[in-house]
PDB file of N, CA and C in Angstrom:
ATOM      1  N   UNK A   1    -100.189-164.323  18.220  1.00  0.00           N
ATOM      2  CA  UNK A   1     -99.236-163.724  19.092  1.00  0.00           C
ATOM      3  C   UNK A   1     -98.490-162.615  18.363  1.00  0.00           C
ATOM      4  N   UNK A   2     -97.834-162.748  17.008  1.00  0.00           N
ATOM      5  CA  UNK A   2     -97.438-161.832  16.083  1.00  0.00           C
ATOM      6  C   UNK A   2     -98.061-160.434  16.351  1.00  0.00           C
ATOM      7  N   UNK A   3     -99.416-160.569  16.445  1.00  0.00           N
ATOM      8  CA  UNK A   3    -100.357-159.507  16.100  1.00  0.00           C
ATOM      9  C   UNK A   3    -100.271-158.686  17.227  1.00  0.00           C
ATOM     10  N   UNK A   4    -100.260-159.568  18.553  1.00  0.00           N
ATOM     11  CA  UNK A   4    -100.417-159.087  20.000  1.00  0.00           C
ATOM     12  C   UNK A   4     -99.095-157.427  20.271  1.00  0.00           C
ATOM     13  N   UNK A   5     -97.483-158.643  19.094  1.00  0.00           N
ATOM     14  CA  UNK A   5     -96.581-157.858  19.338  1.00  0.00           C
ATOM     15  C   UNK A   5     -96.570-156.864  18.461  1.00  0.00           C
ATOM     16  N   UNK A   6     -97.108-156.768  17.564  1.00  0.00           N
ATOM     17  CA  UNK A   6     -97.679-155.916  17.053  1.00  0.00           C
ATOM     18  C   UNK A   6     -97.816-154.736  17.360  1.00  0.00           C
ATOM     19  N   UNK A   7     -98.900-155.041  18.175  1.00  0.00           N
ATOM     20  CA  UNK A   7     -99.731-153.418  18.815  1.00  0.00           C
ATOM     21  C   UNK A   7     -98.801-153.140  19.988  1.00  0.00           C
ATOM     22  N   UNK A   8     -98.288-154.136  20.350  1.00  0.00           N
ATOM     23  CA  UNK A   8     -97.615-153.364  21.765  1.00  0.00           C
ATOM     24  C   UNK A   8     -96.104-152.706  20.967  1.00  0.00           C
ATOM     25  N   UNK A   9     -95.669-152.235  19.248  1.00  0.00           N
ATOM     26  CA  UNK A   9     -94.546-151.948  19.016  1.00  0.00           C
ATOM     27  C   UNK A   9     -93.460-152.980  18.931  1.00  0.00           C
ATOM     28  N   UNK A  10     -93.913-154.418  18.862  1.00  0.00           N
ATOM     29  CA  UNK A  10     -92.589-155.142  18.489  1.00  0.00           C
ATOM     30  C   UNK A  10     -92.365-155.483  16.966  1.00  0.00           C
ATOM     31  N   UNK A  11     -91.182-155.364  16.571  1.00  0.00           N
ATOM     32  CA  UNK A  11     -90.869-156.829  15.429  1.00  0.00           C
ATOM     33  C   UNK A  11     -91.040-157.898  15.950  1.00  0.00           C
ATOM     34  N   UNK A  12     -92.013-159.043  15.161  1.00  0.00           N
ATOM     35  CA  UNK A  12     -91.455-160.517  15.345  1.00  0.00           C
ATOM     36  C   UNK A  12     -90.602-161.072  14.560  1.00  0.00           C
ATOM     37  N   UNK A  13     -89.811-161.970  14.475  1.00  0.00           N
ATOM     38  CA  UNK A  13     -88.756-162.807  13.558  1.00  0.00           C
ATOM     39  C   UNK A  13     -89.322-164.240  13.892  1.00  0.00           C
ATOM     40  N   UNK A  14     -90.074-165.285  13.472  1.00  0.00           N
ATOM     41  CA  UNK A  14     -90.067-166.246  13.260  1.00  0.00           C
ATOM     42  C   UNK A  14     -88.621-167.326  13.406  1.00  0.00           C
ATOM     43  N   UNK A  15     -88.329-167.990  14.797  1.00  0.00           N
ATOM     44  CA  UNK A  15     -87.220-168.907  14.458  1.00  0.00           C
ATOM     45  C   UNK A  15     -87.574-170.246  15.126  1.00  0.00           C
ATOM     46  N   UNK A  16     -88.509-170.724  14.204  1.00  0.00           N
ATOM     47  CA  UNK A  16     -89.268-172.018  13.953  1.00  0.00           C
ATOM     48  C   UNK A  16     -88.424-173.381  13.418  1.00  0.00           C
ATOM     49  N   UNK A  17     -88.231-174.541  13.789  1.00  0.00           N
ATOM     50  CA  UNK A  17     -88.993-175.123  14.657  1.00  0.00           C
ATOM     51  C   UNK A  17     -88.045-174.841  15.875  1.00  0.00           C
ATOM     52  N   UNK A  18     -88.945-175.483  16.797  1.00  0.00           N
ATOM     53  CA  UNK A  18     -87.782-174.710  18.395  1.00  0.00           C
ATOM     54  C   UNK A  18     -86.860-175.850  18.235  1.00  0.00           C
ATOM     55  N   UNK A  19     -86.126-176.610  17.674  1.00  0.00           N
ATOM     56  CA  UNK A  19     -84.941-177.150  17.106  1.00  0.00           C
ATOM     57  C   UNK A  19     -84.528-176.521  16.769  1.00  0.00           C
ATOM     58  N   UNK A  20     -84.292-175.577  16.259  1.00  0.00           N
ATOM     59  CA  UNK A  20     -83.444-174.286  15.755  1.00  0.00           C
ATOM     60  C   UNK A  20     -83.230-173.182  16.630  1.00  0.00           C
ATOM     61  N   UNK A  21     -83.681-173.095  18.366  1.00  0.00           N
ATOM     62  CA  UNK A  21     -83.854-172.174  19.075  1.00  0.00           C
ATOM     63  C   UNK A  21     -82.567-172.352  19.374  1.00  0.00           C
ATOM     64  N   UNK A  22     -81.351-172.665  19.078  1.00  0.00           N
ATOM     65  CA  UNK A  22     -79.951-172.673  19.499  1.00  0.00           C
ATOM     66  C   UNK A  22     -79.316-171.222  18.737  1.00  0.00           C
ATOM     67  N   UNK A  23     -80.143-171.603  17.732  1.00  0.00           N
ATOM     68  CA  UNK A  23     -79.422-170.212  16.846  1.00  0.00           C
ATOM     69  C   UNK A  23     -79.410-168.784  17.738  1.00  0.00           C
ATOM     70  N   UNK A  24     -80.368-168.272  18.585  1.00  0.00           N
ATOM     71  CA  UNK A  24     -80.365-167.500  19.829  1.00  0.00           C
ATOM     72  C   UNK A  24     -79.987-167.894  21.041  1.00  0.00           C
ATOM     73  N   UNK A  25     -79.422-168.539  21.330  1.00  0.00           N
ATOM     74  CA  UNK A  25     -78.586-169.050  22.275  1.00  0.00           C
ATOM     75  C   UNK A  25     -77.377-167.978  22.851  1.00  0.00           C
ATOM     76  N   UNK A  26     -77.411-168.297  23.708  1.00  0.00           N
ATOM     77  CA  UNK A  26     -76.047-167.762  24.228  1.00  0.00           C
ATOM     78  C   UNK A  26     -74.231-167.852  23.003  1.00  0.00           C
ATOM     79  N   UNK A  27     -73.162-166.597  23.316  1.00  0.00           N
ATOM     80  CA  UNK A  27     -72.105-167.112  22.248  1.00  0.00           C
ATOM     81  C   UNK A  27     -72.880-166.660  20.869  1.00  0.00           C
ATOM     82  N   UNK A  28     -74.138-167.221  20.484  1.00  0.00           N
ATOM     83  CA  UNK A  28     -74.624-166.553  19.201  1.00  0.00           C
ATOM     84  C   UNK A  28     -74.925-164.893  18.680  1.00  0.00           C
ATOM     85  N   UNK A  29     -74.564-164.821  17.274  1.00  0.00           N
ATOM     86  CA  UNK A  29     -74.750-163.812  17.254  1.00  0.00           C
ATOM     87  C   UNK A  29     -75.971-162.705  17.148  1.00  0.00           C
ATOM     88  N   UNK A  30     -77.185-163.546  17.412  1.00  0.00           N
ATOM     89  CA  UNK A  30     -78.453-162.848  17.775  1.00  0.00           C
ATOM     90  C   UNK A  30     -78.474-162.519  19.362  1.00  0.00           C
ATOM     91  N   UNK A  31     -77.736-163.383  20.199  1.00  0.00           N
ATOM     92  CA  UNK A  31     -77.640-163.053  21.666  1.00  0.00           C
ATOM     93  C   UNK A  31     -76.488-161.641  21.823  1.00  0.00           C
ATOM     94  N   UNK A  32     -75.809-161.986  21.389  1.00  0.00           N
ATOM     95  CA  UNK A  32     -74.686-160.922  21.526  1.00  0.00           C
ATOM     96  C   UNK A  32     -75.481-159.473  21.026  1.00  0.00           C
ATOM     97  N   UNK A  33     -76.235-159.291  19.809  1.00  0.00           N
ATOM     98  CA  UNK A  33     -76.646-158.037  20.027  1.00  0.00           C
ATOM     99  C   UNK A  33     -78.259-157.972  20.538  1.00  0.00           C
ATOM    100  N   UNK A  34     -78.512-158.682  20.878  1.00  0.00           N
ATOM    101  CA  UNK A  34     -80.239-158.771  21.490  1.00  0.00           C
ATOM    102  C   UNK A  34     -80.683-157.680  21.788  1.00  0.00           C
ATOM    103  N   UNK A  35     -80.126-156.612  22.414  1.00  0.00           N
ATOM    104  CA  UNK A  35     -80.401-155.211  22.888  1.00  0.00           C
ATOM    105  C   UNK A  35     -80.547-154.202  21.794  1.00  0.00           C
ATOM    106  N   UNK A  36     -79.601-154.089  20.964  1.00  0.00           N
ATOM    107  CA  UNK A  36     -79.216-153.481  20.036  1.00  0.00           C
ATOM    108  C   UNK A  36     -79.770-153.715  18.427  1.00  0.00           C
ATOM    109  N   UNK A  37     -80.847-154.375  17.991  1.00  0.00           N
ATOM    110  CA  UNK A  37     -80.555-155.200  16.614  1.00  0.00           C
ATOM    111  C   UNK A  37     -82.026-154.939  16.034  1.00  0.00           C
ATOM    112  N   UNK A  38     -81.985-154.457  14.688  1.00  0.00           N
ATOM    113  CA  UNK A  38     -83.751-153.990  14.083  1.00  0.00           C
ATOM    114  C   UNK A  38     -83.631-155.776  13.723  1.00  0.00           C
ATOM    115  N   UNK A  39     -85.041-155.797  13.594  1.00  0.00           N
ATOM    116  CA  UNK A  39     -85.726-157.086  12.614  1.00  0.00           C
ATOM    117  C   UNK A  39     -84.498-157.717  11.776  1.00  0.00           C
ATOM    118  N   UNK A  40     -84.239-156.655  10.853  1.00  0.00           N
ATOM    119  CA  UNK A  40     -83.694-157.381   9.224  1.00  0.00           C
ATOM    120  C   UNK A  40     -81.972-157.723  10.233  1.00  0.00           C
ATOM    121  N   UNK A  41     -81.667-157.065  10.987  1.00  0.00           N
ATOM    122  CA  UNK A  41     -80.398-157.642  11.722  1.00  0.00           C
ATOM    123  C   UNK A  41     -80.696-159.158  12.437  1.00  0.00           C
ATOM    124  N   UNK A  42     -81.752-158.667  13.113  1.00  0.00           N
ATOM    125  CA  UNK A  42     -81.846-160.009  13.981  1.00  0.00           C
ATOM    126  C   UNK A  42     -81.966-161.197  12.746  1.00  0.00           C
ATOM    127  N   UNK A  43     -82.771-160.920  11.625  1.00  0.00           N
ATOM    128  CA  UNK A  43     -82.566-162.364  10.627  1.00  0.00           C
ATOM    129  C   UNK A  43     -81.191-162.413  10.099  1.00  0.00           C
ATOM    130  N   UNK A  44     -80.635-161.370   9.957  1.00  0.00           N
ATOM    131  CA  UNK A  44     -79.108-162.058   9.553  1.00  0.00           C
ATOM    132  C   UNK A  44     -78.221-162.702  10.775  1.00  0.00           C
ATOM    133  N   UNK A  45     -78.379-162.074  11.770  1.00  0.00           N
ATOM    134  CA  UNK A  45     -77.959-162.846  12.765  1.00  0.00           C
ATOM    135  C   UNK A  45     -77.949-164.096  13.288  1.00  0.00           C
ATOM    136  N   UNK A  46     -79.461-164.635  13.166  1.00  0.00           N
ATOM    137  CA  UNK A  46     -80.157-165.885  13.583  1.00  0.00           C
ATOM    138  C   UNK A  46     -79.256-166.660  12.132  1.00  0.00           C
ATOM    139  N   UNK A  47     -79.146-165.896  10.826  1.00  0.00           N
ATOM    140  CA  UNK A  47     -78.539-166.685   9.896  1.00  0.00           C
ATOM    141  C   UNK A  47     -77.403-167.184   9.983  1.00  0.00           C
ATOM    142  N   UNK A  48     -76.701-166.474  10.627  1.00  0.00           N
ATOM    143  CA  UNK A  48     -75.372-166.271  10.916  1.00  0.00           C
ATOM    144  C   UNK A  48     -74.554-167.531  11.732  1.00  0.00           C
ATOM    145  N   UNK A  49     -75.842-167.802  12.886  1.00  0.00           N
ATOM    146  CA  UNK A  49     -74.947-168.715  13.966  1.00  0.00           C
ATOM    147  C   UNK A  49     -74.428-170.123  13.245  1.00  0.00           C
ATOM    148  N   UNK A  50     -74.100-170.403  13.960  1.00  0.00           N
ATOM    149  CA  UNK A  50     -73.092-171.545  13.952  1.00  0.00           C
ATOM    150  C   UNK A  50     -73.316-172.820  15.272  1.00  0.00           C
ATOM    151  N   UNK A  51     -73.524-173.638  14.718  1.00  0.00           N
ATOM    152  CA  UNK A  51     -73.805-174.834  15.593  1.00  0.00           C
ATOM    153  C   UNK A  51     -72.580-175.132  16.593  1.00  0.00           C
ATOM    154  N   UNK A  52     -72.428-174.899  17.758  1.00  0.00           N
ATOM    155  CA  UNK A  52     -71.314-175.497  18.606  1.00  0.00           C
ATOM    156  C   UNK A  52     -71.290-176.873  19.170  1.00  0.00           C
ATOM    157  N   UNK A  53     -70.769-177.282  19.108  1.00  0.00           N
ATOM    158  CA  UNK A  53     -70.790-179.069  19.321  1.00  0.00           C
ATOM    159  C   UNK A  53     -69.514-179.278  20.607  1.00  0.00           C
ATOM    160  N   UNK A  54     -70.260-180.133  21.750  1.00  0.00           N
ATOM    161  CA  UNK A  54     -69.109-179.890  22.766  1.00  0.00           C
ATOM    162  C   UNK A  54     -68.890-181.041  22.459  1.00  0.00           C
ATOM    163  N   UNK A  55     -67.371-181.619  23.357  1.00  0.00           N
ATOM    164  CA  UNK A  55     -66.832-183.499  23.043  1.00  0.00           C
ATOM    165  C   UNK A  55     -66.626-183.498  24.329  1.00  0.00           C
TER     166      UNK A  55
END
């Protein structure tokens, strides 16, 4: 799939396992700039989030 995005002009970022798909979540800071963000942003971003825990 990498390869696919590839040719059609994308970056991929790997954010494996989808247990970790919170990190792009909404509130996070890979969602907040989703529009806006090269590769090496989007991995600091995805680094960035923060687990929200509701009570």
């Amino acid at each position: 799939m990498t390869r696919l995005y590839d040719q059609f002009g994308f970056d991929t970022v790997d954010n494996s396992p989808l247990s970790e798909s919170w990190r792009s979540g909404p509130g996070q800071p890979a969602w907040v700039a989703h529009e806006h963000q090269t590769r090496a942003e989007l991995m600091a971003n995805l680094a960035r989030a923060r687990r929200i825990i509701s009570r």
